[in-house]
C-alpha atoms as a PDB file:
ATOM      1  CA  UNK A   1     -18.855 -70.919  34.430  1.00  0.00           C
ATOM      2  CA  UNK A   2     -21.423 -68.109  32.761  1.00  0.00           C
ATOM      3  CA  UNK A   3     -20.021 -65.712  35.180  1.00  0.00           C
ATOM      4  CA  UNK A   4     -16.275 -66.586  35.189  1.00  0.00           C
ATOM      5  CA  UNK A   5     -16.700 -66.353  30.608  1.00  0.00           C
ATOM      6  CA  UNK A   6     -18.749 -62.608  31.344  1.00  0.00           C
ATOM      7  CA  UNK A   7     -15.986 -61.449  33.410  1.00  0.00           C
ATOM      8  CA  UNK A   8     -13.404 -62.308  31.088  1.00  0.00           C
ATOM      9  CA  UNK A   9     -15.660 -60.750  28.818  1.00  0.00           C
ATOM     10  CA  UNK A  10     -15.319 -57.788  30.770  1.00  0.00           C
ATOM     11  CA  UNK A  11     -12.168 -57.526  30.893  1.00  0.00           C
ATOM     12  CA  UNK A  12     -11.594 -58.075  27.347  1.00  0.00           C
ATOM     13  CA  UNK A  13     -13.757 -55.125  26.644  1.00  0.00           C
ATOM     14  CA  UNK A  14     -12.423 -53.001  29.412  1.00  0.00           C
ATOM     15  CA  UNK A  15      -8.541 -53.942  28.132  1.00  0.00           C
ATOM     16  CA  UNK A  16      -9.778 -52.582  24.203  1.00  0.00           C
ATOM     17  CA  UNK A  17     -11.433 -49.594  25.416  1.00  0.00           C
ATOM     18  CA  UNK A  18      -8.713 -48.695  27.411  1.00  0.00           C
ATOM     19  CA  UNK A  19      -6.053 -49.088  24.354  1.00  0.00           C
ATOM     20  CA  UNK A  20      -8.377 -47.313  22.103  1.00  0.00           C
ATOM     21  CA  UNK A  21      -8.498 -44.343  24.057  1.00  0.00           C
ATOM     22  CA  UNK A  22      -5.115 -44.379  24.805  1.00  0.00           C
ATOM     23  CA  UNK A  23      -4.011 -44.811  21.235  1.00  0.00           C
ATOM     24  CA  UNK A  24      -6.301 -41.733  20.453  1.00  0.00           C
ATOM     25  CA  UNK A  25      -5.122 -39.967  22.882  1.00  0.00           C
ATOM     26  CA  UNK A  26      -2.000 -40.061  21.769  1.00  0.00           C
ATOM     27  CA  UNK A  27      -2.788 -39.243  18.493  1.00  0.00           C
ATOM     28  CA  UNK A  28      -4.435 -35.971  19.150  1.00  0.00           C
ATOM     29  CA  UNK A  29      -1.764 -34.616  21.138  1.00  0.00           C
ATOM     30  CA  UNK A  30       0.985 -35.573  18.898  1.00  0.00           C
ATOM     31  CA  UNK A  31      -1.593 -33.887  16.390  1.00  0.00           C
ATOM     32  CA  UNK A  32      -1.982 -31.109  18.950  1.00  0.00           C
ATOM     33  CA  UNK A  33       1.783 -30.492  19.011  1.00  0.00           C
ATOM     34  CA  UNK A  34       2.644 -30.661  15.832  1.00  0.00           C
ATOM     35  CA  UNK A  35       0.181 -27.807  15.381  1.00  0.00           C
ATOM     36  CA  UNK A  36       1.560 -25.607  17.922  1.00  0.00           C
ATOM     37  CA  UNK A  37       5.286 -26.267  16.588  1.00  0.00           C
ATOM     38  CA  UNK A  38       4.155 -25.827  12.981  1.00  0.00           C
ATOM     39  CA  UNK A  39       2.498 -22.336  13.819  1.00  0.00           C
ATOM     40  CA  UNK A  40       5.549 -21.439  15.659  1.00  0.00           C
ATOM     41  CA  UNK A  41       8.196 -22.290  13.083  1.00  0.00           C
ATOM     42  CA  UNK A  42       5.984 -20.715  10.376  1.00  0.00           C
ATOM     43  CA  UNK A  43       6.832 -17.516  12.124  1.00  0.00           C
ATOM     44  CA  UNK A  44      10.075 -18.243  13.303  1.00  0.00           C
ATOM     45  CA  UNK A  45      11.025 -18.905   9.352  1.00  0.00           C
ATOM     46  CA  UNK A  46       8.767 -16.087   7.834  1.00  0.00           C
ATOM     47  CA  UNK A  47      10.726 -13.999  10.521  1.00  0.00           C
ATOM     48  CA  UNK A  48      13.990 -15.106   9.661  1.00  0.00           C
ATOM     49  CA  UNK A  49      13.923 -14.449   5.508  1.00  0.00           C
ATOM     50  CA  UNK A  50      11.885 -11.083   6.047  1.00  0.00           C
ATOM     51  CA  UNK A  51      15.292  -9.828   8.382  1.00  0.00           C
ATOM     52  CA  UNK A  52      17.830 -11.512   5.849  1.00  0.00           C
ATOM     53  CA  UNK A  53      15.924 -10.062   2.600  1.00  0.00           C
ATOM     54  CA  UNK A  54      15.475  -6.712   4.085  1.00  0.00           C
ATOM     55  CA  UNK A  55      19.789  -7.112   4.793  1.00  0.00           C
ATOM     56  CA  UNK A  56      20.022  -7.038   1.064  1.00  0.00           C
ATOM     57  CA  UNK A  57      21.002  -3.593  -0.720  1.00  0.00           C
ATOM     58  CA  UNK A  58      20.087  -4.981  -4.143  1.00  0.00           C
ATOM     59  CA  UNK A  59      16.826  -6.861  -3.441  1.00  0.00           C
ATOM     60  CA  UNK A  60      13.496  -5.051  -3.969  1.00  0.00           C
ATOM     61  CA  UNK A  61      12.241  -4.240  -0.835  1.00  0.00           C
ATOM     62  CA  UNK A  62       8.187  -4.538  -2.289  1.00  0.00           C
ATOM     63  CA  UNK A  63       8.665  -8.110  -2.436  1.00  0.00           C
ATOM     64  CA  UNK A  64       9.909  -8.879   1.043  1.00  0.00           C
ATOM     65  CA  UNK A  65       6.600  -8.931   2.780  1.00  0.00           C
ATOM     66  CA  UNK A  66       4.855 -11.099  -0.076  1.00  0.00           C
ATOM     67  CA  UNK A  67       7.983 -13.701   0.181  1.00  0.00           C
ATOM     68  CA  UNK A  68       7.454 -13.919   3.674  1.00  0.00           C
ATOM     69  CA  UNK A  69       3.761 -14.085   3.883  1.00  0.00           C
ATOM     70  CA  UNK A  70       4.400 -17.218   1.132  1.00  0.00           C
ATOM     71  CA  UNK A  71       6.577 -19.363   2.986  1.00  0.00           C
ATOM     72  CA  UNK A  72       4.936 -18.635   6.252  1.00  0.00           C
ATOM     73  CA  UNK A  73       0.974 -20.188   4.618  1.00  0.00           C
ATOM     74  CA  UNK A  74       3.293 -23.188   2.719  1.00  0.00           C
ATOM     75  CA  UNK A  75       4.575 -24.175   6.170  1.00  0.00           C
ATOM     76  CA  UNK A  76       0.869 -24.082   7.943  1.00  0.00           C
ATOM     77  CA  UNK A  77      -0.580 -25.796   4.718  1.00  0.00           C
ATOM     78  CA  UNK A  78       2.290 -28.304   5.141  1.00  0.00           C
ATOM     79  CA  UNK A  79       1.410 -28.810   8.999  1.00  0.00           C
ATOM     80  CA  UNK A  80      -1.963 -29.677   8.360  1.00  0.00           C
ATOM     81  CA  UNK A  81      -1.143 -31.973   6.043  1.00  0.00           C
ATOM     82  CA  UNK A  82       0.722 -33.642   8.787  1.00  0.00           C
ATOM     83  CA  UNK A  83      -1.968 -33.434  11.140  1.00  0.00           C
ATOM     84  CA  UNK A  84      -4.475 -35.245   8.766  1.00  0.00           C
ATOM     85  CA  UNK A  85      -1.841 -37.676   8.361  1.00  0.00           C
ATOM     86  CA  UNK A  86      -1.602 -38.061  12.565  1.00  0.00           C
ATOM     87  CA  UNK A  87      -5.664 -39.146  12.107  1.00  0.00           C
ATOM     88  CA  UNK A  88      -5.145 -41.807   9.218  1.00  0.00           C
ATOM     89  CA  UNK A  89      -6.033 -39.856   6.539  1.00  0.00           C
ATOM     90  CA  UNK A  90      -4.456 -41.080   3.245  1.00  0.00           C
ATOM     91  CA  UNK A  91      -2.069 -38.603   0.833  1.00  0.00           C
ATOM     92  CA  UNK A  92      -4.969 -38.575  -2.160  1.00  0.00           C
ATOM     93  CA  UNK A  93      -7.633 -38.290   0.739  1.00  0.00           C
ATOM     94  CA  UNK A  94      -5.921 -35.071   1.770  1.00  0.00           C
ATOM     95  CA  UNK A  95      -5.401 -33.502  -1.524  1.00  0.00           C
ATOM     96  CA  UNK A  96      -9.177 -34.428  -1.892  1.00  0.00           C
ATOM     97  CA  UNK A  97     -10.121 -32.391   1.131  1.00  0.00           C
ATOM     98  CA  UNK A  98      -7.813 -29.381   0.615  1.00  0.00           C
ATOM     99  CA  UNK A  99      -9.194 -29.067  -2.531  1.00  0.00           C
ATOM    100  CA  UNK A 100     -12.649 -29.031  -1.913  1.00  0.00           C
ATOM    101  CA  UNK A 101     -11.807 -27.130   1.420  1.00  0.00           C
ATOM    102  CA  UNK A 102     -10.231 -24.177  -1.153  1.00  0.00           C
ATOM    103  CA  UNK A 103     -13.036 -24.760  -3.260  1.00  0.00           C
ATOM    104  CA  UNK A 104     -15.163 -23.942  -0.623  1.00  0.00           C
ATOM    105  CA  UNK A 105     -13.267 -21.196   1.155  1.00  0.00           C
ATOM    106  CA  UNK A 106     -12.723 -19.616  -2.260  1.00  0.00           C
ATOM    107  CA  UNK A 107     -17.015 -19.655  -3.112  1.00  0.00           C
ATOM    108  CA  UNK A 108     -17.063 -18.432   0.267  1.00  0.00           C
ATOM    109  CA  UNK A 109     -14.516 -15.741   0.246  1.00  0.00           C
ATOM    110  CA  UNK A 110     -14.391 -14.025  -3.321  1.00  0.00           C
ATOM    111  CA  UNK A 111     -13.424 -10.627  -2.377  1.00  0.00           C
ATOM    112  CA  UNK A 112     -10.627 -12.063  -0.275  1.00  0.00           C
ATOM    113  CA  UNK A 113      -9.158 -13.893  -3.492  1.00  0.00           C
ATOM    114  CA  UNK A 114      -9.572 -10.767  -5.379  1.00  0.00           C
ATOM    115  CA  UNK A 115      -6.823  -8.854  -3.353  1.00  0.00           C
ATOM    116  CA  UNK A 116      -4.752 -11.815  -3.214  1.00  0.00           C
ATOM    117  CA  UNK A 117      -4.654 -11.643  -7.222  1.00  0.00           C
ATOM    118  CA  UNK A 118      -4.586  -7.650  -7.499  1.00  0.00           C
ATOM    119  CA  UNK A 119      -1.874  -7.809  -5.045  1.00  0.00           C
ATOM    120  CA  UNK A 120       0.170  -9.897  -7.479  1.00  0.00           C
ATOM    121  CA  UNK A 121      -0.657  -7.673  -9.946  1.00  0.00           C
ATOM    122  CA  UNK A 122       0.895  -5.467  -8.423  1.00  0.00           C
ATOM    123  CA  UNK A 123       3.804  -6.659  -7.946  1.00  0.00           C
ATOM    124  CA  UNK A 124       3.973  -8.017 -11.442  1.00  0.00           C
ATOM    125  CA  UNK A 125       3.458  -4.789 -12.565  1.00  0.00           C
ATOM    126  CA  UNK A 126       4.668  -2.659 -10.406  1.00  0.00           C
ATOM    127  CA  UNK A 127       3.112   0.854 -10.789  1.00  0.00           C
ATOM    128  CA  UNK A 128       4.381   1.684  -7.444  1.00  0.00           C
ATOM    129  CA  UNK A 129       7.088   0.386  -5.190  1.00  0.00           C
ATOM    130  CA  UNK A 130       7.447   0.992  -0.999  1.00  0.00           C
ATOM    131  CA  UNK A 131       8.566   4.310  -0.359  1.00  0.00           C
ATOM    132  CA  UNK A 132       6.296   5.766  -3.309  1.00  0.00           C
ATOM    133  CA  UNK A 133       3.952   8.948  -2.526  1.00  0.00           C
ATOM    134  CA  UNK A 134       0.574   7.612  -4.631  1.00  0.00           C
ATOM    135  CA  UNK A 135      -3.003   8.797  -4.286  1.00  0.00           C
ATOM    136  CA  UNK A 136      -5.498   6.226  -5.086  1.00  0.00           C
ATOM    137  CA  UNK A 137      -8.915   4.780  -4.118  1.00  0.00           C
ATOM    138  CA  UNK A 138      -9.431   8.233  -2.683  1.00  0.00           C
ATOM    139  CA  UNK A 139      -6.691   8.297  -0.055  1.00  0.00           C
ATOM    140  CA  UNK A 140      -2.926   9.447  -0.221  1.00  0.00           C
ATOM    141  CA  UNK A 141       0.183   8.372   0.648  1.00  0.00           C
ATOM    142  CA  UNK A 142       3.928   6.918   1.542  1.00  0.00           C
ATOM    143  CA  UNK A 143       3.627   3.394   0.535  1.00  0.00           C
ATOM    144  CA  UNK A 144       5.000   1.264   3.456  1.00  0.00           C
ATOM    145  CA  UNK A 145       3.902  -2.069   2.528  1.00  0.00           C
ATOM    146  CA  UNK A 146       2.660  -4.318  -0.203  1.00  0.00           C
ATOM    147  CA  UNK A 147       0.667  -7.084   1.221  1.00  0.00           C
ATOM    148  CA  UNK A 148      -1.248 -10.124  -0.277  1.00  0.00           C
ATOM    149  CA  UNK A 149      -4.435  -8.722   0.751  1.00  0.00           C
ATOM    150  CA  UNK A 150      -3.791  -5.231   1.608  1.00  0.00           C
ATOM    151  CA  UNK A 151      -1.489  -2.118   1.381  1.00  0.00           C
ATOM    152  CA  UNK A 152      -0.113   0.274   4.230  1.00  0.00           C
ATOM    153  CA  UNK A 153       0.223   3.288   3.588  1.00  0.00           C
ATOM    154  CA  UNK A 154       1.017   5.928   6.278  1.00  0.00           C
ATOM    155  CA  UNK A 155      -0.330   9.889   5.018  1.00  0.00           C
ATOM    156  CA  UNK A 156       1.446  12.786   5.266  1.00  0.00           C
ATOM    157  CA  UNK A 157      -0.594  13.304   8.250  1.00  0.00           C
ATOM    158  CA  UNK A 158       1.540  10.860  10.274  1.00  0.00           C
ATOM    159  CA  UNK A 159      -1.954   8.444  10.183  1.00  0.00           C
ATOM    160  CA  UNK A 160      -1.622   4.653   8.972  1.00  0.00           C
ATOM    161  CA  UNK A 161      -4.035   3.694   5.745  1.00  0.00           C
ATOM    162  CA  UNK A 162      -4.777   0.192   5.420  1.00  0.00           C
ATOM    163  CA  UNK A 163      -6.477  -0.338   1.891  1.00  0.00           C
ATOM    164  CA  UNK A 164      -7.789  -3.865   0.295  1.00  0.00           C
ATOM    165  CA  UNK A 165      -5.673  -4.247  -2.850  1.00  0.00           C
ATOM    166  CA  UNK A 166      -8.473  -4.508  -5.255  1.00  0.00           C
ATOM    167  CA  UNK A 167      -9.498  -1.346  -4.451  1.00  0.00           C
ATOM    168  CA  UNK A 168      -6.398  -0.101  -5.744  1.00  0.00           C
ATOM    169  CA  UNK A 169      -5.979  -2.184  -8.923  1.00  0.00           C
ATOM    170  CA  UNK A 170      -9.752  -1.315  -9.679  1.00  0.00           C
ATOM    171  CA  UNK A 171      -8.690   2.579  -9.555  1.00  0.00           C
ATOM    172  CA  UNK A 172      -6.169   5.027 -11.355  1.00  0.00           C
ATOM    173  CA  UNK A 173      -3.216   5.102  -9.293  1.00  0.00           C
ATOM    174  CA  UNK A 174      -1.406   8.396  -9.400  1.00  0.00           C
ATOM    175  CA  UNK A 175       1.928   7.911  -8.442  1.00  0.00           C
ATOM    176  CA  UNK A 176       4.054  11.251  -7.501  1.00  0.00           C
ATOM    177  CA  UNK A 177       7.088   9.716  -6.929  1.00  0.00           C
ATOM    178  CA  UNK A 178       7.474   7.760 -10.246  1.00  0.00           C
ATOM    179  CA  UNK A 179       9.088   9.949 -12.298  1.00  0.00           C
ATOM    180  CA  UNK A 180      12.621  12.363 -11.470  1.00  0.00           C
ATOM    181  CA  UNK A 181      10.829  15.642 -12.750  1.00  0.00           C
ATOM    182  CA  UNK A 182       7.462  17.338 -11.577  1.00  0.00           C
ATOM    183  CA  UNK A 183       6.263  20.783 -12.840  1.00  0.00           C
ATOM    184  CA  UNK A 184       5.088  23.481 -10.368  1.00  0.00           C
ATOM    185  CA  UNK A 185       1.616  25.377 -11.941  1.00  0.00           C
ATOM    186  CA  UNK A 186       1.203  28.436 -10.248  1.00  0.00           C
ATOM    187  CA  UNK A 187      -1.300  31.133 -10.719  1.00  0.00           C
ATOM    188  CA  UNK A 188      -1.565  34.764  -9.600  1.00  0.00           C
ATOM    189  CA  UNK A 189      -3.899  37.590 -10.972  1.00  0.00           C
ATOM    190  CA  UNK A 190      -2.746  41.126 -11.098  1.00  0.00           C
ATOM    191  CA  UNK A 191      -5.164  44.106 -12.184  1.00  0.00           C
ATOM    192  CA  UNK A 192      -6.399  44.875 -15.331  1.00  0.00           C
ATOM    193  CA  UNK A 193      -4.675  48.546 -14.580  1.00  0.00           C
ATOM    194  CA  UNK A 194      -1.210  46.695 -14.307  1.00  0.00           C
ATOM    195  CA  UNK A 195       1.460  46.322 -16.639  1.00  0.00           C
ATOM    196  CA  UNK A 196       1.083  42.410 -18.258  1.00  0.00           C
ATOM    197  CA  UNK A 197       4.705  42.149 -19.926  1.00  0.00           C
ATOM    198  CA  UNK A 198       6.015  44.102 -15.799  1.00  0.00           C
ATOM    199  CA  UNK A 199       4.327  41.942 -14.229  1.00  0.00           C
ATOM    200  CA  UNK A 200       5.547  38.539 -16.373  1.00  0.00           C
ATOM    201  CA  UNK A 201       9.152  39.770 -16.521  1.00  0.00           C
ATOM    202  CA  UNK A 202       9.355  39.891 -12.736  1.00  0.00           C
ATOM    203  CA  UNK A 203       7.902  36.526 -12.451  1.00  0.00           C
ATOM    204  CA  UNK A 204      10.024  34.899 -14.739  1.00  0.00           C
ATOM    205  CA  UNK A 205      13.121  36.531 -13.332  1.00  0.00           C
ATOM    206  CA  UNK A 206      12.084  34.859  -9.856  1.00  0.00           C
ATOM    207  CA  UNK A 207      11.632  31.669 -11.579  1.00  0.00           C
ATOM    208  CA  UNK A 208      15.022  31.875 -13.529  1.00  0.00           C
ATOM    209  CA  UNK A 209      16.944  32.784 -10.377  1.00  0.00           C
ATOM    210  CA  UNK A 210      15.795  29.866  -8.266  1.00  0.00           C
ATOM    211  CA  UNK A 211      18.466  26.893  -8.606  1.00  0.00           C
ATOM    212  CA  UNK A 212      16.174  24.479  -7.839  1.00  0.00           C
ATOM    213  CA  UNK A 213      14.344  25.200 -10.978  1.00  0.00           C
ATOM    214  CA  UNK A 214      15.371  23.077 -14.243  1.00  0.00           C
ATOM    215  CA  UNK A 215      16.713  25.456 -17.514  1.00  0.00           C
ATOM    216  CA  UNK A 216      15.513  23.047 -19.564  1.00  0.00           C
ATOM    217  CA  UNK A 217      12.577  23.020 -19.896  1.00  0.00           C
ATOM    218  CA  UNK A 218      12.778  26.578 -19.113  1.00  0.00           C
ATOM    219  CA  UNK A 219      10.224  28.424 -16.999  1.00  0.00           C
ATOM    220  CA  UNK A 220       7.355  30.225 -18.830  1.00  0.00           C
ATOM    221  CA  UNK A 221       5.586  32.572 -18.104  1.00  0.00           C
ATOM    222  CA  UNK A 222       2.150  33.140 -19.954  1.00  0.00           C
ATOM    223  CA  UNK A 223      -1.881  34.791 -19.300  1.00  0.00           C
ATOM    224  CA  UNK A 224      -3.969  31.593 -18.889  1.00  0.00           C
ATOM    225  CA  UNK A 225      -7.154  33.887 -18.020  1.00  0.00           C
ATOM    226  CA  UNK A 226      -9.486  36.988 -18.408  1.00  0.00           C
ATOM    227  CA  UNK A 227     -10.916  36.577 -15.026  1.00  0.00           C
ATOM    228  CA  UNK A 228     -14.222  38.794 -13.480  1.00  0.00           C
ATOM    229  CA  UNK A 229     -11.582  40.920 -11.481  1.00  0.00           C
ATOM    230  CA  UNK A 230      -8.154  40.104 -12.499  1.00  0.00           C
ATOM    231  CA  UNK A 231      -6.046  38.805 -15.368  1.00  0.00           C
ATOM    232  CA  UNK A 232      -4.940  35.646 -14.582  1.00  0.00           C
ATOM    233  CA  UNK A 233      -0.679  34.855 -15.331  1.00  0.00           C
ATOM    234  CA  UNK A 234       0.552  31.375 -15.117  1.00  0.00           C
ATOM    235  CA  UNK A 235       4.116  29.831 -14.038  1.00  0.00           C
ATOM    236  CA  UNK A 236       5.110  27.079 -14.935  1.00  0.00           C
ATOM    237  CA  UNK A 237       8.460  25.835 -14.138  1.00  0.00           C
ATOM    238  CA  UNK A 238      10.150  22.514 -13.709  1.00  0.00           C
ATOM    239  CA  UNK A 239      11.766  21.089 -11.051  1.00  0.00           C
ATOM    240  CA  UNK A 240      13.297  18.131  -9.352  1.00  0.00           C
ATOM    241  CA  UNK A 241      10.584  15.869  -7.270  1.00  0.00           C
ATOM    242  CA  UNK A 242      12.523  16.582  -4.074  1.00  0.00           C
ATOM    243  CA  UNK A 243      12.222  19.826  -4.024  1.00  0.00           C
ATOM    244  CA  UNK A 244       8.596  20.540  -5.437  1.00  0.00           C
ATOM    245  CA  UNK A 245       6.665  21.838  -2.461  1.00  0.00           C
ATOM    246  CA  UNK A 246       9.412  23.971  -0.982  1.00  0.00           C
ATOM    247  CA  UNK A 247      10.104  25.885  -4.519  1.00  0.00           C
ATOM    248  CA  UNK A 248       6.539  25.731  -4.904  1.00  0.00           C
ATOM    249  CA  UNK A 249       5.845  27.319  -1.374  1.00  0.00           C
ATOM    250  CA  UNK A 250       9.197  30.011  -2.006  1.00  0.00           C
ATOM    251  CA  UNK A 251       8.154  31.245  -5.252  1.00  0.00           C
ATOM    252  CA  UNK A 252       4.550  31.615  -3.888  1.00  0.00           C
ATOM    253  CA  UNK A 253       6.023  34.080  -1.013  1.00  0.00           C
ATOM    254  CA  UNK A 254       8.742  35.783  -3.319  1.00  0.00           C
ATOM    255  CA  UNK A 255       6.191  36.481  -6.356  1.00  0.00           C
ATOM    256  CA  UNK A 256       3.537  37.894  -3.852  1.00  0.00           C
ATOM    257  CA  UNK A 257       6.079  40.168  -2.158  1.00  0.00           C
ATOM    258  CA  UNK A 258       8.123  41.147  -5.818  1.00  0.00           C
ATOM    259  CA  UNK A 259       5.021  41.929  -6.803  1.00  0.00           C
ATOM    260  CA  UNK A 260       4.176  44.508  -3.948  1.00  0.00           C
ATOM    261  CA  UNK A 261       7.440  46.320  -4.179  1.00  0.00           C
ATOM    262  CA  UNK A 262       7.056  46.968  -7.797  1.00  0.00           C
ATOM    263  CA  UNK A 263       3.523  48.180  -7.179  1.00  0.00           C
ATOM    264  CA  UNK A 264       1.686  45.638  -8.886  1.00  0.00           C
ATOM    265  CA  UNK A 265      -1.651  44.685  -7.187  1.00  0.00           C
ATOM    266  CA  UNK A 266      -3.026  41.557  -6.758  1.00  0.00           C
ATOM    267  CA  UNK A 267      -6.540  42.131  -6.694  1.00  0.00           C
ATOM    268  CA  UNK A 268      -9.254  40.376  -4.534  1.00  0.00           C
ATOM    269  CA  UNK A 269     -13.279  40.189  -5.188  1.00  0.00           C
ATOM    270  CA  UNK A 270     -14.969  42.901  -3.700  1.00  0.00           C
ATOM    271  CA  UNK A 271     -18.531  43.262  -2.677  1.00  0.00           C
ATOM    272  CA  UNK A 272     -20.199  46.825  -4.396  1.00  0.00           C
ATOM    273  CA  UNK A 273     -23.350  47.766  -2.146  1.00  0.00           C
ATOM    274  CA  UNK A 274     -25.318  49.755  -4.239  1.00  0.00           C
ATOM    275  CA  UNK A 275     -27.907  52.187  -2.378  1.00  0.00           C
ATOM    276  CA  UNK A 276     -31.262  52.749  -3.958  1.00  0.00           C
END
C-alpha cells in the first residue's frame, strides 16, 4: 500500500511540475511577444507621425523628430508595463519599480538627462531652428536635426556633426541665419604714397553699384588703420543673408582689380636686408 500512496505521490508531483512549467512557459512567451510587437509598433507609429508631420507646410519642422522620439519611448514604457503585468506584478508594484528604476538610471546617467533637458530648452526657446547655419561648441553648421539628446548638423564641408545638446546650451550659439540682413567688413590697405579720398571714392562706387548691396544702410567707406606698411580702408556694406559670401567674394575681386587700373597699390610686407 506504501508503494501504491508514493506513486500516486509521484504522480501528483510530476502532474504540478508539469503545469507549473507549462503555465510559465506560457507566460514568458506571451511576455516575449508582446515585447517584440511593442518594439515593432513603437516604430511603426513613431514612423508614421514623423511622415504625416513632415506632410505639413505649417508645422515646425524642429519639432518633428522630438514628437516622434516621444511617442515612440511612451509606447516601449507602456509595453513593459504590460510585460510586468504578464509576470504578476501589481499596477502600484510597477509604478514602484519604474520609479526607482528612473531613479536609478537617472543617478546613473546624469549627463544623459542633461541633454534631454537642454534639448527642450531648445526647443522652448528656440535660438535656432533646422535649416539654420550656427557655429557653436566649436563646430559649424546646417542644422539638420534637433534631437532629445543630440543635434545633427552637416558642415559646409559636406561632413555630418553629431553634438550632445548640453554642449550647445552650455555655449554661445551664433546663429548666421537668424536674422534677414548681414554686413560684409572688408579691409584693403593701399600705400601711404596713394591718394586716401581716390582710393575711398572708387571703393564706394563699387559698393554703390552692386544691387545686391542694401541703400539703406548705405555703404561706407572709412580708414580703420595706420598700419606698419599700409593705411588700412574699411567697407562696410549691407546686404541680404543670401547673398553674403558671393558679394563678399565679387567686391573682393572688383576692388583689387579697380584698384590696379587706377594705379593704386596695394602694398605687401617686404623684407629689407641690410649689408654691414
Amino acid at each position: 500500500m506504501k508503494e501504491i500512496e508514493n506513486l500516486e505521490d509521484y504522480k501528483t508531483f510530476a502532474s504540478e511540475l508539469f503545469k507549473f512549467g507549462f503555465e510559465h512557459t506560457v507566460t514568458i512567451f506571451s511576455a516575449i511577444a508582446i515585447l517584440i510587437v511593442g518594439f515593432i509598433i513603437a516604430s511603426w507609429v513613431s514612423r508614421i507621425i514623423r511622415n504625416r508631420l513632415e506632410k505639413l507646410k505649417r508645422f515646425d519642422k524642429t519639432l518633428i523628430p522630438v514628437l516622434s522620439q516621444i511617442v515612440r519611448y511612451a509606447i516601449l514604457v507602456f509595453t513593459v508595463v504590460l510585460v510586468l503585468a504578464e509576470f504578476g506584478v501589481q499596477t502600484t508594484s510597477i509604478i514602484a519599480v519604474i520609479g526607482a528604476a528612473g531613479l536609478a538610471i537617472g543617478l546613473a546617467l546624469q549627463g544623459t538627462l542633461q541633454n534631454v533637458a537642454a534639448g527642450l530648452m531648445l526647443l522652448f526657446l528656440r535660438p535656432f531652428k533646422i535649416g539654420d547655419f550656427i557655429e557653436c561648441a566649436s563646430v559649424s553648421g546646417t542644422v539638420d536635426e534637433i534631437g532629445m539628446f543630440m543635434t545633427r548638423m552637416r558642415t559646409a564641408q559636406g561632413l555630418f556633426i553629431a553634438v550632445p545638446n548640453s554642449k550647445i546650451w552650455s555655449d554661445t550659439i551664433t546663429n548666421y541665419s537668424k536674422l534677414p540682413t548681414r554686413r560684409i567688413d572688408l579691409v584693403v590697405g593701399i600705400s601711404y604714397d596713394d591718394d586716401i579720398d581716390k582710393a575711398r571714392g572708387i571703393i564706394l562706387k563699387l559698393a554703390e553699384k552692386d544691387a545686391r548691396v542694401l541703400d539703406d544702410p548705405a555703404p561706407v567707406v572709412n580708414v580703420k588703420n595706420l598700419g606698419d606698411s599700409s593705411v588700412d580702408l574699411e567697407l562696410r556694406a549691407w546686404t541680404k543673408r543670401q547673398d553674403y559670401w558671393q558679394g563678399r567674394w565679387d567686391l573682393i575681386r572688383d576692388v583689387k582689380y579697380s584698384l590696379d587700373k587706377a594705379g593704386v597699390s596695394i602694398p605687401y610686407p617686404h623684407v629689407q636686408m641690410v649689408s654691414s
